[in-house]
PDB file of N, CA and C in Angstrom:
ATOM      1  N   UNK A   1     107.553 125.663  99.230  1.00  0.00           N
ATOM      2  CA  UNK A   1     107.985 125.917 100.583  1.00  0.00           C
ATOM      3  C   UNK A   1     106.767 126.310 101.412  1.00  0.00           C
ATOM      4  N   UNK A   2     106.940 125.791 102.568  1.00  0.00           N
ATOM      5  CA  UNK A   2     105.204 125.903 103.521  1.00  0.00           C
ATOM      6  C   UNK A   2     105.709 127.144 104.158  1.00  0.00           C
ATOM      7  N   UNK A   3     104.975 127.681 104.764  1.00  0.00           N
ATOM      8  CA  UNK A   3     104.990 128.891 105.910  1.00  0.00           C
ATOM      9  C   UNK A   3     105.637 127.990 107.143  1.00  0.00           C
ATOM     10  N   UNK A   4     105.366 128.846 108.328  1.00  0.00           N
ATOM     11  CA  UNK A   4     105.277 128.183 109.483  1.00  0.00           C
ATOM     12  C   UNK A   4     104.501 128.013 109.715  1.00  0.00           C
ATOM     13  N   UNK A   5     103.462 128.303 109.853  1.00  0.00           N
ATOM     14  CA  UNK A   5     102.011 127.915 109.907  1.00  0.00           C
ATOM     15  C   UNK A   5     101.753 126.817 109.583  1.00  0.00           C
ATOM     16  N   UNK A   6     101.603 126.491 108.065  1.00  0.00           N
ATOM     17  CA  UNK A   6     101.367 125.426 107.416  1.00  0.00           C
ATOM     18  C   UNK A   6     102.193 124.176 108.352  1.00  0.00           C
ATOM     19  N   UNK A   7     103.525 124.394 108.285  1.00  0.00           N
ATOM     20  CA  UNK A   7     104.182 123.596 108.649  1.00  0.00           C
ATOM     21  C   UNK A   7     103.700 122.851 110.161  1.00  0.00           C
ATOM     22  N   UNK A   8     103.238 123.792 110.903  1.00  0.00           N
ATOM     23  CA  UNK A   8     102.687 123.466 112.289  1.00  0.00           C
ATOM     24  C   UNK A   8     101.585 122.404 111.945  1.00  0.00           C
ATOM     25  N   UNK A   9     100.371 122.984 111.030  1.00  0.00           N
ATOM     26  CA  UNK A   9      99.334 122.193 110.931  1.00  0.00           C
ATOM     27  C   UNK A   9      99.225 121.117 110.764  1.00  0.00           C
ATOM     28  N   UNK A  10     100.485 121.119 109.356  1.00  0.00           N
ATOM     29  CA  UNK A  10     100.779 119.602 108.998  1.00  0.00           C
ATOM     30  C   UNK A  10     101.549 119.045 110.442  1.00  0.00           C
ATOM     31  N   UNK A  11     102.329 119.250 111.116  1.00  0.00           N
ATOM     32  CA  UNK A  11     102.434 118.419 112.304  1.00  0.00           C
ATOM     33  C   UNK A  11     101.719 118.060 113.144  1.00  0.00           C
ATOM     34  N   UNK A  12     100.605 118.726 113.094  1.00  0.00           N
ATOM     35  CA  UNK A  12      99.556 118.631 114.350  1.00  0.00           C
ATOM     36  C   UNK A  12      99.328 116.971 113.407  1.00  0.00           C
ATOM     37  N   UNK A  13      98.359 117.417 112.137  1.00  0.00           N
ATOM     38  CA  UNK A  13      98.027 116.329 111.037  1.00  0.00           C
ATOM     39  C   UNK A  13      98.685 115.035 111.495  1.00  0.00           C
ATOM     40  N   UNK A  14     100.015 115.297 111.161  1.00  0.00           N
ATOM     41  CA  UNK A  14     100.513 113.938 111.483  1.00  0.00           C
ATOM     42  C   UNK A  14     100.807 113.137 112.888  1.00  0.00           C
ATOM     43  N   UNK A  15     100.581 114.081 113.814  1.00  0.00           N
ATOM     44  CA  UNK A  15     100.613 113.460 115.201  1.00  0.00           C
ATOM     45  C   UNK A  15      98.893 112.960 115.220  1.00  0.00           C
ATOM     46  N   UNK A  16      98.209 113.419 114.804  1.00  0.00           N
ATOM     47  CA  UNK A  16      96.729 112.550 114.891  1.00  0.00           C
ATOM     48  C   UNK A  16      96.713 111.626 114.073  1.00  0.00           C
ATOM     49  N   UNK A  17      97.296 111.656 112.768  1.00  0.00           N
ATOM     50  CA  UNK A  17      97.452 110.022 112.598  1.00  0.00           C
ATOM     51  C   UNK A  17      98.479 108.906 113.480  1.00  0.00           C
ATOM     52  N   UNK A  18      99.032 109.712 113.880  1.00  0.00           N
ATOM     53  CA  UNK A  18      99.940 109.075 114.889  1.00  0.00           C
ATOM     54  C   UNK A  18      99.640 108.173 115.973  1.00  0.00           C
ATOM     55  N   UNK A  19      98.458 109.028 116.530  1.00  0.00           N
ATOM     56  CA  UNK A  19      97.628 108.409 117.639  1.00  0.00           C
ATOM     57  C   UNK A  19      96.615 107.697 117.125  1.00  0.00           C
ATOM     58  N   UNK A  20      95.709 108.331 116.399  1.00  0.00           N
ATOM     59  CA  UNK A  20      94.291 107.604 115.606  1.00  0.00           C
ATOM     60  C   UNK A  20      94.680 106.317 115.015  1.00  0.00           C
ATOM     61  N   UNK A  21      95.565 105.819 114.262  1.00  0.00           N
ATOM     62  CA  UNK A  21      95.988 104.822 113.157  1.00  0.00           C
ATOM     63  C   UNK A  21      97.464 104.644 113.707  1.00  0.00           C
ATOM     64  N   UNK A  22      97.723 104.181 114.533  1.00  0.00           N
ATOM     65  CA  UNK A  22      99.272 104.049 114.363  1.00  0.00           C
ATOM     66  C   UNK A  22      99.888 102.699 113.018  1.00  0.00           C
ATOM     67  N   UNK A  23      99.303 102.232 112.791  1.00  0.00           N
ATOM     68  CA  UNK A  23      99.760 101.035 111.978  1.00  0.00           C
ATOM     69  C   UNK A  23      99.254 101.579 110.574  1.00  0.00           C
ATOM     70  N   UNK A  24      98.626 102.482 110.210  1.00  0.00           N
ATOM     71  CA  UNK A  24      98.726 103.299 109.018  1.00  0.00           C
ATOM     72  C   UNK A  24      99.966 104.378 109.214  1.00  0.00           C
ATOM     73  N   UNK A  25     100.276 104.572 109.875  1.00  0.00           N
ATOM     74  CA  UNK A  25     101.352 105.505 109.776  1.00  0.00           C
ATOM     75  C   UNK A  25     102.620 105.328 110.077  1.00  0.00           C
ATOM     76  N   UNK A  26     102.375 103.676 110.234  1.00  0.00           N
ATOM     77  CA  UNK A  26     104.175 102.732 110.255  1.00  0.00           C
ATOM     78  C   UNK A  26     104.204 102.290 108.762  1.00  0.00           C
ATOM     79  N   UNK A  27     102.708 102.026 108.256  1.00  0.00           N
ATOM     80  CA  UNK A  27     103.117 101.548 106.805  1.00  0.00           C
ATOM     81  C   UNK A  27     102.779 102.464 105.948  1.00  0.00           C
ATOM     82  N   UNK A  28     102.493 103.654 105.972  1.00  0.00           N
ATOM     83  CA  UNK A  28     103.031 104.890 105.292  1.00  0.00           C
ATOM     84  C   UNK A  28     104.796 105.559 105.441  1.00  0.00           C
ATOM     85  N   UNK A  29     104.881 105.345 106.343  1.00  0.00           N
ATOM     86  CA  UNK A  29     106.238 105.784 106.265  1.00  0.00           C
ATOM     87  C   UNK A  29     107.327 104.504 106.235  1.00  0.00           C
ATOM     88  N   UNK A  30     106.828 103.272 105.941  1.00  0.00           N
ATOM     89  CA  UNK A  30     107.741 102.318 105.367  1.00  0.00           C
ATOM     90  C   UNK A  30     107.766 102.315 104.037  1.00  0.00           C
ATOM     91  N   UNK A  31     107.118 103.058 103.186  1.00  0.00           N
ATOM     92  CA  UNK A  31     106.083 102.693 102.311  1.00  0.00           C
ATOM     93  C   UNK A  31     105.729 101.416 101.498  1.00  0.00           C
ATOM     94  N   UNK A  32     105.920 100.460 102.482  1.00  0.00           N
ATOM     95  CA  UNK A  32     105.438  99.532 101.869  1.00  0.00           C
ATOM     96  C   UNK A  32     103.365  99.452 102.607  1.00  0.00           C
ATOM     97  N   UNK A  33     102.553  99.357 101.675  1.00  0.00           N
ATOM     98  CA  UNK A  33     101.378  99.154 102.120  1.00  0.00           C
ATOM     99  C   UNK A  33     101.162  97.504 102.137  1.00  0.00           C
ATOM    100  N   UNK A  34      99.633  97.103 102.742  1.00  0.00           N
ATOM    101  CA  UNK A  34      99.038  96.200 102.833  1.00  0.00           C
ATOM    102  C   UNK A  34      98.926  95.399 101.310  1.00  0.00           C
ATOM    103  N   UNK A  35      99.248  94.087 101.029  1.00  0.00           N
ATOM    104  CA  UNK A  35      99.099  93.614  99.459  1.00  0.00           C
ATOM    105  C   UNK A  35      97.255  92.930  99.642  1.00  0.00           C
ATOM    106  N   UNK A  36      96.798  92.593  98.643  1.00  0.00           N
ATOM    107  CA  UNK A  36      96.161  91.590  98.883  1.00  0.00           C
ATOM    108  C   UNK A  36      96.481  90.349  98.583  1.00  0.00           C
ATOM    109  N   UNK A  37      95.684  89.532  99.259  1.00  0.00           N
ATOM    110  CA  UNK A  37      96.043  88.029  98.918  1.00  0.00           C
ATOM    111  C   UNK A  37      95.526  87.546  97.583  1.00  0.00           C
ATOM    112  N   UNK A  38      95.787  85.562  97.256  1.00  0.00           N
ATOM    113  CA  UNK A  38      95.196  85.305  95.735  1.00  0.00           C
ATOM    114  C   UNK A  38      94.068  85.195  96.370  1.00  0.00           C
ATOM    115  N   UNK A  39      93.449  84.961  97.473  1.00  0.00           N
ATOM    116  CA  UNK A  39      91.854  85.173  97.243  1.00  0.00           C
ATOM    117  C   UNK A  39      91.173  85.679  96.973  1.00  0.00           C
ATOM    118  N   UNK A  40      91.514  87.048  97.613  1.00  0.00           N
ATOM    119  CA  UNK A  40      90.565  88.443  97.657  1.00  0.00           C
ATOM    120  C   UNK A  40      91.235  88.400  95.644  1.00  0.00           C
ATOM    121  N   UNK A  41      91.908  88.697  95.162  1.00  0.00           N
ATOM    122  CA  UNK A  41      91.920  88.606  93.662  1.00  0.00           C
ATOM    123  C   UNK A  41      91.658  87.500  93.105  1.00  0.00           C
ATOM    124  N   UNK A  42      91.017  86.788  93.501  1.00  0.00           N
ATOM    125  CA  UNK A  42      90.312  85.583  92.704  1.00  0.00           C
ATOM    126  C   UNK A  42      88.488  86.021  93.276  1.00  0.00           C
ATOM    127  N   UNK A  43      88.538  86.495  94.680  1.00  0.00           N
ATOM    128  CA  UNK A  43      87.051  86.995  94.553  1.00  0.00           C
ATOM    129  C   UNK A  43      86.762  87.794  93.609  1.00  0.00           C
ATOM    130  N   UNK A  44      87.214  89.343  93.001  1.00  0.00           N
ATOM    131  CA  UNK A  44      87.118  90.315  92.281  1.00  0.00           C
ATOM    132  C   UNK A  44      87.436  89.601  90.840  1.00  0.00           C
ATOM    133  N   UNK A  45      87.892  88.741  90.125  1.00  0.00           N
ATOM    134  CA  UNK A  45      87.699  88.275  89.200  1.00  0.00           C
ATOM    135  C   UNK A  45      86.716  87.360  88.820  1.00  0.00           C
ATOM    136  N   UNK A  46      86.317  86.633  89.813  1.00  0.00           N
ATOM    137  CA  UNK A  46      85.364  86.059  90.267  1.00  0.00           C
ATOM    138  C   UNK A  46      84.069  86.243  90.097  1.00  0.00           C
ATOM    139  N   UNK A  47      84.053  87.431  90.580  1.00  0.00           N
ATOM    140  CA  UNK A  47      82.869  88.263  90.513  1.00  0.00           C
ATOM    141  C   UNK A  47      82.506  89.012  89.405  1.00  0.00           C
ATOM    142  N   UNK A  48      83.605  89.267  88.799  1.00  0.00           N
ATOM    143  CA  UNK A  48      83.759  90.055  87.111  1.00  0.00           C
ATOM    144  C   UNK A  48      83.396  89.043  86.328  1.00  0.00           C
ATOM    145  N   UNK A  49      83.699  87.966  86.300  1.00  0.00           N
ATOM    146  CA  UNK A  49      83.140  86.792  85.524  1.00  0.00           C
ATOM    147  C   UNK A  49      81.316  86.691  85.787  1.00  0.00           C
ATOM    148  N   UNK A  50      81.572  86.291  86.848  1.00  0.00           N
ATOM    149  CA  UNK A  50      80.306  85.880  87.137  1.00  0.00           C
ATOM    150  C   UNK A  50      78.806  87.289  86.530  1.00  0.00           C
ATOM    151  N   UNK A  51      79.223  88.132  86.582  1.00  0.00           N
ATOM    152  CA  UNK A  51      78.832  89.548  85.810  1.00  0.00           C
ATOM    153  C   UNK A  51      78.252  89.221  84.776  1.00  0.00           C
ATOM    154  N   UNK A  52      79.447  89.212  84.004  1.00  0.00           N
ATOM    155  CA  UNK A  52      79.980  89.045  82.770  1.00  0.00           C
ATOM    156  C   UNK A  52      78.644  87.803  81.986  1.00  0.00           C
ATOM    157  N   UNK A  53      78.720  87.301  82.660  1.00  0.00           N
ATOM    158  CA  UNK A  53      77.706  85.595  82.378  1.00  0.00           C
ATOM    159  C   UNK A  53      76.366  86.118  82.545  1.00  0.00           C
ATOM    160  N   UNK A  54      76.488  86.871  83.651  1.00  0.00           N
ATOM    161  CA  UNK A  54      74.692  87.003  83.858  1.00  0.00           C
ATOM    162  C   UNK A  54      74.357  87.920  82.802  1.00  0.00           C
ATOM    163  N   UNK A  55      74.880  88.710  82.466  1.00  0.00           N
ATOM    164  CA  UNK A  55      74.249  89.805  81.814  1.00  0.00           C
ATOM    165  C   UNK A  55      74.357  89.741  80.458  1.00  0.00           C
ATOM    166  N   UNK A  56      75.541  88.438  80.335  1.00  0.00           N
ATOM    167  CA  UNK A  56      74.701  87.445  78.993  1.00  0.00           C
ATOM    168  C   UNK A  56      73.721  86.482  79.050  1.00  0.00           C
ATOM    169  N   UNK A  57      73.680  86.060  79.676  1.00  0.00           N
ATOM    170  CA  UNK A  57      72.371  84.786  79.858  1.00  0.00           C
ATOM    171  C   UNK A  57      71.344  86.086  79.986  1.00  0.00           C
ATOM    172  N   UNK A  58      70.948  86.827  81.162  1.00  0.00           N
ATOM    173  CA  UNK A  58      69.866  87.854  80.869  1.00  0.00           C
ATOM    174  C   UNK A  58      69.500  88.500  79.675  1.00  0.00           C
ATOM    175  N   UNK A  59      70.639  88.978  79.149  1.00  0.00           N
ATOM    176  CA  UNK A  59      70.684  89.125  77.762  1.00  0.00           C
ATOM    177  C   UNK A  59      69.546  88.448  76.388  1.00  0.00           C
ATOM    178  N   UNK A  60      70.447  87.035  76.610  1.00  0.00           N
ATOM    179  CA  UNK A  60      70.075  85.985  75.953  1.00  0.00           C
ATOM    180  C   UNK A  60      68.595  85.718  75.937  1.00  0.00           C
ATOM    181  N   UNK A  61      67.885  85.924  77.483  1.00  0.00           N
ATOM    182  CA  UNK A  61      66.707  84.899  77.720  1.00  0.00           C
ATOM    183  C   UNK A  61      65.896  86.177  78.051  1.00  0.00           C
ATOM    184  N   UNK A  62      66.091  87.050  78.151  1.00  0.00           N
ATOM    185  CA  UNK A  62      65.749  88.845  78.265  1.00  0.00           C
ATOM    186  C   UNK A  62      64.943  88.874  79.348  1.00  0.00           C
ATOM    187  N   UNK A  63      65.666  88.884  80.488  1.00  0.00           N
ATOM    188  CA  UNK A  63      65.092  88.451  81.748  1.00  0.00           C
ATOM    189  C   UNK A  63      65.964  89.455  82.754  1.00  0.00           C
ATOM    190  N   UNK A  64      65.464  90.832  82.946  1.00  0.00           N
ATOM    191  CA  UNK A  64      65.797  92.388  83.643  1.00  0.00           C
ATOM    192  C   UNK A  64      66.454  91.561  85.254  1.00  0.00           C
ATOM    193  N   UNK A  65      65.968  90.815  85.780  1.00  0.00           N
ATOM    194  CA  UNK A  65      66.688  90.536  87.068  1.00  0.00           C
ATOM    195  C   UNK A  65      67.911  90.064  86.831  1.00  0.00           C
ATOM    196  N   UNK A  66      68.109  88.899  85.931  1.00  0.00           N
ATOM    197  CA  UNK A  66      69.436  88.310  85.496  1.00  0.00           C
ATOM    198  C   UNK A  66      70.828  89.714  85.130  1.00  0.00           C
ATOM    199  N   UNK A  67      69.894  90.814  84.055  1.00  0.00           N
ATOM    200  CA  UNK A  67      70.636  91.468  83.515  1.00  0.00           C
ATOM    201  C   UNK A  67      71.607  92.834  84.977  1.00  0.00           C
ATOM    202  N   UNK A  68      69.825  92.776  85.809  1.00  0.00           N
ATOM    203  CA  UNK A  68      70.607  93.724  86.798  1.00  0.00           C
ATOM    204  C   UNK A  68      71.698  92.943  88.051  1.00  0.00           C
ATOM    205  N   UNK A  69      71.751  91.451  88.178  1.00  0.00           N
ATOM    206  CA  UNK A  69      72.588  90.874  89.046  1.00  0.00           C
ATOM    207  C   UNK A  69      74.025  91.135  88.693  1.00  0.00           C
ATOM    208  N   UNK A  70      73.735  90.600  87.350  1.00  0.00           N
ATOM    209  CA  UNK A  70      74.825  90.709  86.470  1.00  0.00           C
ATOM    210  C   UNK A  70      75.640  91.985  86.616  1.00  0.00           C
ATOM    211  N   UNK A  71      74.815  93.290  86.319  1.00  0.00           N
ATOM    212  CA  UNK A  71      75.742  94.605  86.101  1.00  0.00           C
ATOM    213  C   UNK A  71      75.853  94.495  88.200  1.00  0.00           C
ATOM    214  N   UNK A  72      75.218  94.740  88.619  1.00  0.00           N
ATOM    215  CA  UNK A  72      75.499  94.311  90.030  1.00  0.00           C
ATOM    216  C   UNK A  72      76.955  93.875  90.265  1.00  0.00           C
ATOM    217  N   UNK A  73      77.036  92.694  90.003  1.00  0.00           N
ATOM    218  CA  UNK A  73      78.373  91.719  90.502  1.00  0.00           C
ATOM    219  C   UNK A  73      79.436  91.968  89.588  1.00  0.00           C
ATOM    220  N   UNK A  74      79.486  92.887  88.254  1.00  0.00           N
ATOM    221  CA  UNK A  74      80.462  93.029  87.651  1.00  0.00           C
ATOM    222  C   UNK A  74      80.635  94.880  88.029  1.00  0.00           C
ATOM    223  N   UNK A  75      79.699  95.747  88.704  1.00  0.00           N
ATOM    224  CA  UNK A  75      80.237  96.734  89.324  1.00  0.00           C
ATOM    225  C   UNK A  75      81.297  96.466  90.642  1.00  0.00           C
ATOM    226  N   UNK A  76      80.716  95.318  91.261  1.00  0.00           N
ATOM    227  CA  UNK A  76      81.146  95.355  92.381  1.00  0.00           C
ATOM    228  C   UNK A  76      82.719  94.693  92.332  1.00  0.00           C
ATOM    229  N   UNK A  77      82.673  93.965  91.240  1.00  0.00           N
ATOM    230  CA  UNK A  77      84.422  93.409  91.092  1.00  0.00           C
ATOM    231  C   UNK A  77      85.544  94.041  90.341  1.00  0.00           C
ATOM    232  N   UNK A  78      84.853  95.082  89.799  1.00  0.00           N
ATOM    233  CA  UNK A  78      85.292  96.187  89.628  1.00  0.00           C
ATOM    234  C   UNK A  78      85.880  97.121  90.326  1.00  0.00           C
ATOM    235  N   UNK A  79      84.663  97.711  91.117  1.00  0.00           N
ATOM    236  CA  UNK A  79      85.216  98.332  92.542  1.00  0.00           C
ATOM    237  C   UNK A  79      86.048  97.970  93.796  1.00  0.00           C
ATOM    238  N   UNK A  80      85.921  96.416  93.761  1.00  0.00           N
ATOM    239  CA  UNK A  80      86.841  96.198  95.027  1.00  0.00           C
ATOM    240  C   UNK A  80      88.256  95.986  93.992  1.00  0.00           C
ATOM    241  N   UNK A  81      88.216  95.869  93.002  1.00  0.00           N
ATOM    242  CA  UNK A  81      89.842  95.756  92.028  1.00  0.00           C
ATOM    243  C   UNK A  81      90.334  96.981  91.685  1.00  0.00           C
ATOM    244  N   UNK A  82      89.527  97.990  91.669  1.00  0.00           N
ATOM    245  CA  UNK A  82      90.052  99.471  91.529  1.00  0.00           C
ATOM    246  C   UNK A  82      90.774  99.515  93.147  1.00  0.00           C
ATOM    247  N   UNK A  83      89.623  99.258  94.410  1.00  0.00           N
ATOM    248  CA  UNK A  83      89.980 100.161  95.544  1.00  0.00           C
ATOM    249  C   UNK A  83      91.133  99.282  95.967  1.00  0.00           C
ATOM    250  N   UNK A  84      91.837  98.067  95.409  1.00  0.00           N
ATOM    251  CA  UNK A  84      93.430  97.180  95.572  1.00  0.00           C
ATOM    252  C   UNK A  84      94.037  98.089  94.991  1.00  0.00           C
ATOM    253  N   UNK A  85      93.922  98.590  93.925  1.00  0.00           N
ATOM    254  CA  UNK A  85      95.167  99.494  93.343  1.00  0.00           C
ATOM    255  C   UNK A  85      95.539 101.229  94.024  1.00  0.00           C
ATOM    256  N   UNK A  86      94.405 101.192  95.351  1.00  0.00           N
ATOM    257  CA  UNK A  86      94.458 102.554  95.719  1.00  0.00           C
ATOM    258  C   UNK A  86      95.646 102.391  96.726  1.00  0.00           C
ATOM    259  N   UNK A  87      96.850 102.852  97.198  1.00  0.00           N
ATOM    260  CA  UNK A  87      97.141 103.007  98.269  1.00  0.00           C
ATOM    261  C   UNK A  87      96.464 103.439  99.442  1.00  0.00           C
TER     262      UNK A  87
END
């Protein structure tokens, strides 16, 4: 249970998302959020592959640029496939 206080703050809170973001705060309180499309998840797999390859071929031919593209493009399809699952 909030105070009154609390309770105020959080209203202030939500009237500035109100104004700041209004279309975050129609699809927060629908809760349905934004999906992504098959592209953007074919980029992030995409890119996990493509990782995946370099930092075997670098591997393979022991060649430090190949190996760092590689961890490069398989951090990064990583991270944009984590930040899809964030609301």
């Amino acid at each position: 249970m909030l105070s009154r206080n609390e309770q105020q703050q959080l209203r202030a809170i939500e009237q500035w998302f109100e104004i700041s973001d209004p279309d975050l705060t129609r699809a927060l309180r629908s809760g349905r959020l934004r999906q992504w499309g098959l592209g953007r998840r074919l980029l992030c797999l995409g890119l996990m592959v493509l990782g995946v390859g370099l930092i075997a071929l670098g591997a393979a031919v022991s060649n430090v640029l190949l190996l760092f593209v590689g961890i490069l493009s398989l951090t990064t399809g990583v991270c944009l496939r984590i930040g899809a699952l964030r609301p």
